[in-house]
N, C-alpha and C. Protein backbone atom coordinates (compact mmCIF):
# COMPACT_ATOMS: atom_id res chain seq x y z
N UNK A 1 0.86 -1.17 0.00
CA UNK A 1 0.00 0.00 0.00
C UNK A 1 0.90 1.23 0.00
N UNK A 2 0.26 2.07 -0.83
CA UNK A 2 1.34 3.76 -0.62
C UNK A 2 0.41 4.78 -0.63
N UNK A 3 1.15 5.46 0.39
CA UNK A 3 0.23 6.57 0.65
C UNK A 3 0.91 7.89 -0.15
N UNK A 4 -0.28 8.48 -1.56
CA UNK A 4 0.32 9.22 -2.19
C UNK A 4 -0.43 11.01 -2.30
N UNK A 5 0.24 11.67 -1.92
CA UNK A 5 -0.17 12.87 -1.75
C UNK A 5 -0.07 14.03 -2.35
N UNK A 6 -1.43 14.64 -3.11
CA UNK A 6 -1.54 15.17 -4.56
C UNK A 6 -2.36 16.83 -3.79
N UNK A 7 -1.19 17.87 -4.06
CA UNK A 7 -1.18 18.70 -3.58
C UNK A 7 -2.04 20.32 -4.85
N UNK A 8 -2.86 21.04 -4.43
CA UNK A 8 -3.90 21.50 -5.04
C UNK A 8 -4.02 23.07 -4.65
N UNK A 9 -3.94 23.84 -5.63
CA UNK A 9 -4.01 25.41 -5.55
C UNK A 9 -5.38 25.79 -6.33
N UNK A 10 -5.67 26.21 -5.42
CA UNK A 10 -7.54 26.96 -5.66
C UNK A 10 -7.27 28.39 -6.66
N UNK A 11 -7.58 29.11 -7.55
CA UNK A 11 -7.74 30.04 -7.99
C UNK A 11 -8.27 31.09 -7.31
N UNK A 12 -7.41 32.16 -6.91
CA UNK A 12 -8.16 33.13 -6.17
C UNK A 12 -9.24 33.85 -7.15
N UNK A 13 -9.95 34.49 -6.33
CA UNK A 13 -10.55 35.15 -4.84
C UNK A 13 -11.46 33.65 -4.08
N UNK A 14 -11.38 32.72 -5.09
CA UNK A 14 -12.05 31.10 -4.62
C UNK A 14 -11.48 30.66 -3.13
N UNK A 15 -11.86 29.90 -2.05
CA UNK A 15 -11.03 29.47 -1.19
C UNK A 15 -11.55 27.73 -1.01
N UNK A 16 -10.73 27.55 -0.09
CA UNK A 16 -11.10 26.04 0.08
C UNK A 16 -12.66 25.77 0.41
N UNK A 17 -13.14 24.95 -0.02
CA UNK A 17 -14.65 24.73 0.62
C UNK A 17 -14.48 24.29 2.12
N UNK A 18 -15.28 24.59 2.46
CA UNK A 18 -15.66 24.18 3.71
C UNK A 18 -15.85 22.44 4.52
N UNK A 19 -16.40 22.31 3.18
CA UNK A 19 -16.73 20.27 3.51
C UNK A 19 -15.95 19.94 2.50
N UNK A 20 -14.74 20.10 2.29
CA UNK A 20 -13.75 19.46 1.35
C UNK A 20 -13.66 18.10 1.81
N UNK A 21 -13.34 17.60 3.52
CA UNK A 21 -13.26 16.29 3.65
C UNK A 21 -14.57 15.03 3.09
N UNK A 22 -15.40 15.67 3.40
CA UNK A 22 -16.81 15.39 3.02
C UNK A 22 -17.08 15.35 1.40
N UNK A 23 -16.99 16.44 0.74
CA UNK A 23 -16.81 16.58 -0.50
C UNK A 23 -16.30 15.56 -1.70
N UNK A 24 -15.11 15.74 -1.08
CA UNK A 24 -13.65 14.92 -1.62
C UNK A 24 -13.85 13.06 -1.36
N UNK A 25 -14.39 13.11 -0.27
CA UNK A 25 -15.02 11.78 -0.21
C UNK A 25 -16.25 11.18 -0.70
N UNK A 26 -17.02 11.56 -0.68
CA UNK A 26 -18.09 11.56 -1.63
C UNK A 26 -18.02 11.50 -3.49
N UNK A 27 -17.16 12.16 -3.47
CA UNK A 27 -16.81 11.80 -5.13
C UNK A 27 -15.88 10.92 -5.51
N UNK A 28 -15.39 10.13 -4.97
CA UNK A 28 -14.49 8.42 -5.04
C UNK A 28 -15.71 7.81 -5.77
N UNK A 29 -14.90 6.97 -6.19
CA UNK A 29 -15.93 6.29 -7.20
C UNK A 29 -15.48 4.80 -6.72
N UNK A 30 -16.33 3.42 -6.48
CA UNK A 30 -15.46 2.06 -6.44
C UNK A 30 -14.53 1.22 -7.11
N UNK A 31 -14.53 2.26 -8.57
CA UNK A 31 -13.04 2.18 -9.23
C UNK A 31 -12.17 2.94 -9.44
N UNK A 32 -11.95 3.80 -8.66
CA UNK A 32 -10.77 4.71 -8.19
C UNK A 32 -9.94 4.21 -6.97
N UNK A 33 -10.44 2.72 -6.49
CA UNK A 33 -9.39 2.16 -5.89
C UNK A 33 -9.04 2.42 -4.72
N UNK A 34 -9.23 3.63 -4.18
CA UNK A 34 -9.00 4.32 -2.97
C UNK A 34 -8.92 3.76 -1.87
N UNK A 35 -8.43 3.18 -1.00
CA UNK A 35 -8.49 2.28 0.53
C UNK A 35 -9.03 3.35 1.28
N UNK A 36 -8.20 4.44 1.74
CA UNK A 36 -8.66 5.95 2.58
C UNK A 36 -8.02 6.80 1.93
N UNK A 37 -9.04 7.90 2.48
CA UNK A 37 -8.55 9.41 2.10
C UNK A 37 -8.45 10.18 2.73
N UNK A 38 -7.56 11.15 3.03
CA UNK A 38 -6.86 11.55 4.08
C UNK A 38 -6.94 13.68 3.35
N UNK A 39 -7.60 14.22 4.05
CA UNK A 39 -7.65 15.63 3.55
C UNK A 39 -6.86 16.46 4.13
N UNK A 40 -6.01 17.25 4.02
CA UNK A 40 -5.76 18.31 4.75
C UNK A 40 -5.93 19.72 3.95
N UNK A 41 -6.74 20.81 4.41
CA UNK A 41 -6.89 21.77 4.20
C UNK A 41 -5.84 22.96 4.32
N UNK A 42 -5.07 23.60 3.42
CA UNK A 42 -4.29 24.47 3.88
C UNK A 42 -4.81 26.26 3.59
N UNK A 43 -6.40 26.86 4.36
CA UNK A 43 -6.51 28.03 3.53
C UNK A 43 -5.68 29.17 3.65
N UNK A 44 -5.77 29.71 2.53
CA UNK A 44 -7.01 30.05 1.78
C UNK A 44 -7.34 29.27 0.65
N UNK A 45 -5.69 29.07 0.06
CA UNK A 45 -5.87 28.47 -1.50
C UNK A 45 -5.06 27.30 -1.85
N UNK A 46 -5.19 26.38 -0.56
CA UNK A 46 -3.94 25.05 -0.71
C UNK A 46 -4.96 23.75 -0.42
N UNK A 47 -5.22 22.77 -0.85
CA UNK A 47 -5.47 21.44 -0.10
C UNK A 47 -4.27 20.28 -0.25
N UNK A 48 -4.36 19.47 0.48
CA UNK A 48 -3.80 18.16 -0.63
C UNK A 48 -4.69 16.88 0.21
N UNK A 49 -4.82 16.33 -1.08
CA UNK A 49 -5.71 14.98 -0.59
C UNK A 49 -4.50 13.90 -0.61
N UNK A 50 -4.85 13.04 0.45
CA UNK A 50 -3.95 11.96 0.78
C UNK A 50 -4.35 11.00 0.20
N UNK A 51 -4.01 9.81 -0.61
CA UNK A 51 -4.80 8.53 -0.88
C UNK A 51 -3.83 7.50 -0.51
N UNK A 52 -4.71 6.38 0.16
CA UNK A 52 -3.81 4.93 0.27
C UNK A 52 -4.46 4.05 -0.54
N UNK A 53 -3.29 3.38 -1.50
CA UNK A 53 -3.97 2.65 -2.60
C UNK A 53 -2.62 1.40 -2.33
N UNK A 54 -3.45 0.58 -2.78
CA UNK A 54 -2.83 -1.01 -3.42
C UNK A 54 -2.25 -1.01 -4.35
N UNK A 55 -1.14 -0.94 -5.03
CA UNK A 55 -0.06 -0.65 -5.87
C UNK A 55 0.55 -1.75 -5.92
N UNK A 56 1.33 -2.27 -7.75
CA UNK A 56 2.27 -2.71 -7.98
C UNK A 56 3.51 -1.89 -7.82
N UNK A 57 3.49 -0.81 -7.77
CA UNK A 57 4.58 -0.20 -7.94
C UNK A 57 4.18 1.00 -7.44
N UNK A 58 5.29 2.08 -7.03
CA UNK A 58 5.16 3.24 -6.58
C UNK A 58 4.50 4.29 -7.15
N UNK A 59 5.36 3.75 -9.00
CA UNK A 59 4.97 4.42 -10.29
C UNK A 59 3.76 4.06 -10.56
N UNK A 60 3.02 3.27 -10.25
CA UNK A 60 1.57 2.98 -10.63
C UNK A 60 0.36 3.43 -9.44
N UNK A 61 1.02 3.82 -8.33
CA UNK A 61 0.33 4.48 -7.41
C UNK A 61 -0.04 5.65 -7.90
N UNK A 62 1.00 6.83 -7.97
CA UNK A 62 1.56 7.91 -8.42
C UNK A 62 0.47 8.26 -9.72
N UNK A 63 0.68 7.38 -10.54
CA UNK A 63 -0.10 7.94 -11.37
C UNK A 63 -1.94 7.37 -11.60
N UNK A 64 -2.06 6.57 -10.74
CA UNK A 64 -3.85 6.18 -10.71
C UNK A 64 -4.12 7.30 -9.96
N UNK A 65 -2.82 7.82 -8.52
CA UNK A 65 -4.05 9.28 -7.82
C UNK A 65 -3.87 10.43 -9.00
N UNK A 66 -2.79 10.59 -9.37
CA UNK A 66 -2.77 11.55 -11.47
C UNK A 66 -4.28 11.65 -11.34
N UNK A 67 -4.39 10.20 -12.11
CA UNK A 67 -5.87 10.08 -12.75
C UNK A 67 -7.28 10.37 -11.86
N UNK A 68 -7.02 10.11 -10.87
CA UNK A 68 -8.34 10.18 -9.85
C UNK A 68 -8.41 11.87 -9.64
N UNK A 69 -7.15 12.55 -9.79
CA UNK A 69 -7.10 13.81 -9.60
C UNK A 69 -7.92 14.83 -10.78
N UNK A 70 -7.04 13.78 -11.45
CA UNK A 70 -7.57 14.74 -13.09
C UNK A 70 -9.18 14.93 -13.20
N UNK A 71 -9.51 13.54 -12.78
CA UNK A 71 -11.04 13.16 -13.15
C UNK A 71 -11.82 14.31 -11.62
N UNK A 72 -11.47 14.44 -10.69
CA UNK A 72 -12.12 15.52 -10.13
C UNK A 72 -12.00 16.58 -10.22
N UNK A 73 -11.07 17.03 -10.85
CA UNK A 73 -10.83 18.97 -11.34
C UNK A 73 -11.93 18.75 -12.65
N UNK A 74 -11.80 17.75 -13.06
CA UNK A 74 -12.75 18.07 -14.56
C UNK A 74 -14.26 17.66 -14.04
N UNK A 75 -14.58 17.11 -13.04
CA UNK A 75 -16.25 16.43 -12.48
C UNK A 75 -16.58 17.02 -11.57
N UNK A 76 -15.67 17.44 -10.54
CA UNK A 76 -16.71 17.64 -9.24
C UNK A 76 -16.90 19.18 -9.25
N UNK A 77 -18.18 19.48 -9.22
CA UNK A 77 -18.91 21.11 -9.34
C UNK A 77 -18.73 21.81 -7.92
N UNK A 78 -18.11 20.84 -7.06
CA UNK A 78 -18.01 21.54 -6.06
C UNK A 78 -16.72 22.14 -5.46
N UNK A 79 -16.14 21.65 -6.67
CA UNK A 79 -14.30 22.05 -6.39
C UNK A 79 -14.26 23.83 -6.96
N UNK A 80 -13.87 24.41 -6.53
CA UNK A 80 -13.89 25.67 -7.50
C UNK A 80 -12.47 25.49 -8.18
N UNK A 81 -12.25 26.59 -9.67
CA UNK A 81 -11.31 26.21 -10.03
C UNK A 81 -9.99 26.22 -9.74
N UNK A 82 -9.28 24.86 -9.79
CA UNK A 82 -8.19 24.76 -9.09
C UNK A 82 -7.31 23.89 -10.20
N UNK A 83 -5.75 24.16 -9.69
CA UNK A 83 -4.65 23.41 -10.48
C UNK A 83 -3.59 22.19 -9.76
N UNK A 84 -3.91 21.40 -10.65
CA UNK A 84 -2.80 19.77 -9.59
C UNK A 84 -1.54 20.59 -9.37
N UNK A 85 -0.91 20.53 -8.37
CA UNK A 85 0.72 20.93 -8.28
C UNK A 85 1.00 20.47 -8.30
N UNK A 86 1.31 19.04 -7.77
CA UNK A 86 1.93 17.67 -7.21
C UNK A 86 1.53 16.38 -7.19
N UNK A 87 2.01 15.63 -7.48
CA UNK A 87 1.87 14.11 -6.73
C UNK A 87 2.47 13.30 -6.55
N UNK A 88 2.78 12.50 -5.80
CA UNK A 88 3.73 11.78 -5.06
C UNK A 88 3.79 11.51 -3.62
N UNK A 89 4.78 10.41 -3.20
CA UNK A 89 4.61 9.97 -2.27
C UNK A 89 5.34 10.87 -1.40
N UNK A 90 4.68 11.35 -0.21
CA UNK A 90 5.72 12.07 0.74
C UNK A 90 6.80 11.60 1.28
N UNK A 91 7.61 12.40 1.47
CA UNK A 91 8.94 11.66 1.73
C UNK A 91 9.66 12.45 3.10
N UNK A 92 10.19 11.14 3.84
CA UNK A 92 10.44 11.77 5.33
C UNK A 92 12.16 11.63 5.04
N UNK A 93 12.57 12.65 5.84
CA UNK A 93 14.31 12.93 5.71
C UNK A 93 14.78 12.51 6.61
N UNK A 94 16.09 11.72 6.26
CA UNK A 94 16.81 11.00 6.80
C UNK A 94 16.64 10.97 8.51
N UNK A 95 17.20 12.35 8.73
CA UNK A 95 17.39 12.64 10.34
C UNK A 95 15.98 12.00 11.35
N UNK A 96 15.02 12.00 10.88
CA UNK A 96 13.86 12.05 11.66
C UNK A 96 13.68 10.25 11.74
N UNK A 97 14.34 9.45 11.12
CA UNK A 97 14.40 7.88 11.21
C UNK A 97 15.22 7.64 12.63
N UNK A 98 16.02 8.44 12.70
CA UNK A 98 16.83 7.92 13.61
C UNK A 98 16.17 8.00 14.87
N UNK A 99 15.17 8.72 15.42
CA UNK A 99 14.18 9.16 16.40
C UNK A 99 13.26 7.89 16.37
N UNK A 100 12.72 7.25 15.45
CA UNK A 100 11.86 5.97 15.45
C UNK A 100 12.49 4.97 15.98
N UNK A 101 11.29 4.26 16.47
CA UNK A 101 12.04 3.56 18.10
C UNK A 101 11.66 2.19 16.83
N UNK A 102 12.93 1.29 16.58
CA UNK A 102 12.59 0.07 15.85
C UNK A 102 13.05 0.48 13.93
N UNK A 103 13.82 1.97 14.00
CA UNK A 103 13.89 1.76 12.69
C UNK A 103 15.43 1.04 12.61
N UNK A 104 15.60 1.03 11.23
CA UNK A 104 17.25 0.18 11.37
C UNK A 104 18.73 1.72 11.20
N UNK A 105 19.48 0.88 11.52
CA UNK A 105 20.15 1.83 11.84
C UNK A 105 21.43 1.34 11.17
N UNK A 106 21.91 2.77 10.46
CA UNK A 106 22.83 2.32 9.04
C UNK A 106 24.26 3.00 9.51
């Protein structure tokens, strides 16, 4: 499973909706694959939706949330207009492993 996180700029004077978590969930479809979805709101003009999906590959994660992305900037009437910035898997830096109790140590 990878959790891939597809980051979203609203067009001003537009701001984030209000029931984006709600929203954003509601428009998954049962073939968009989605396990959970994970919202974070950044206003005025930032979201990024989190998805955990079942993946062969990182590269095939990466680009089904692409597609799940694409398909809601172009479907859901409740998004105002907004542009994909990102997607990909977040990535944690080195230093902060060493703090995890059980990670390995190189």
């Amino acid at each position: 499973m990878y959790l891939v996180h597809a980051r979203f700029h609203i067009a001003p004077p537009s701001a984030v909706p209000d029931l984006l978590k709600e929203l954003a969930r509601q428009s998954l479809r049962a073939d968009d694959r989605v396990e959970h979805l994970s919202v974070h709101p950044h206003p005025p003009q930032q979201f990024t939706l989190g998805f955990y999906l079942f993946s062969q590959s990182l590269r095939e994660a990466e680009d089904h949330a692409r597609g799940v992305c694409t398909r809601l900037l172009s479907d859901a009437r409740w998004l105002p207009p907004a542009r994909l910035l990102s997607v990909g898997v977040p990535l944690i830096p080195p230093a902060l492993l060493d703090e995890w109790p059980g990670a390995p140590r190189y």
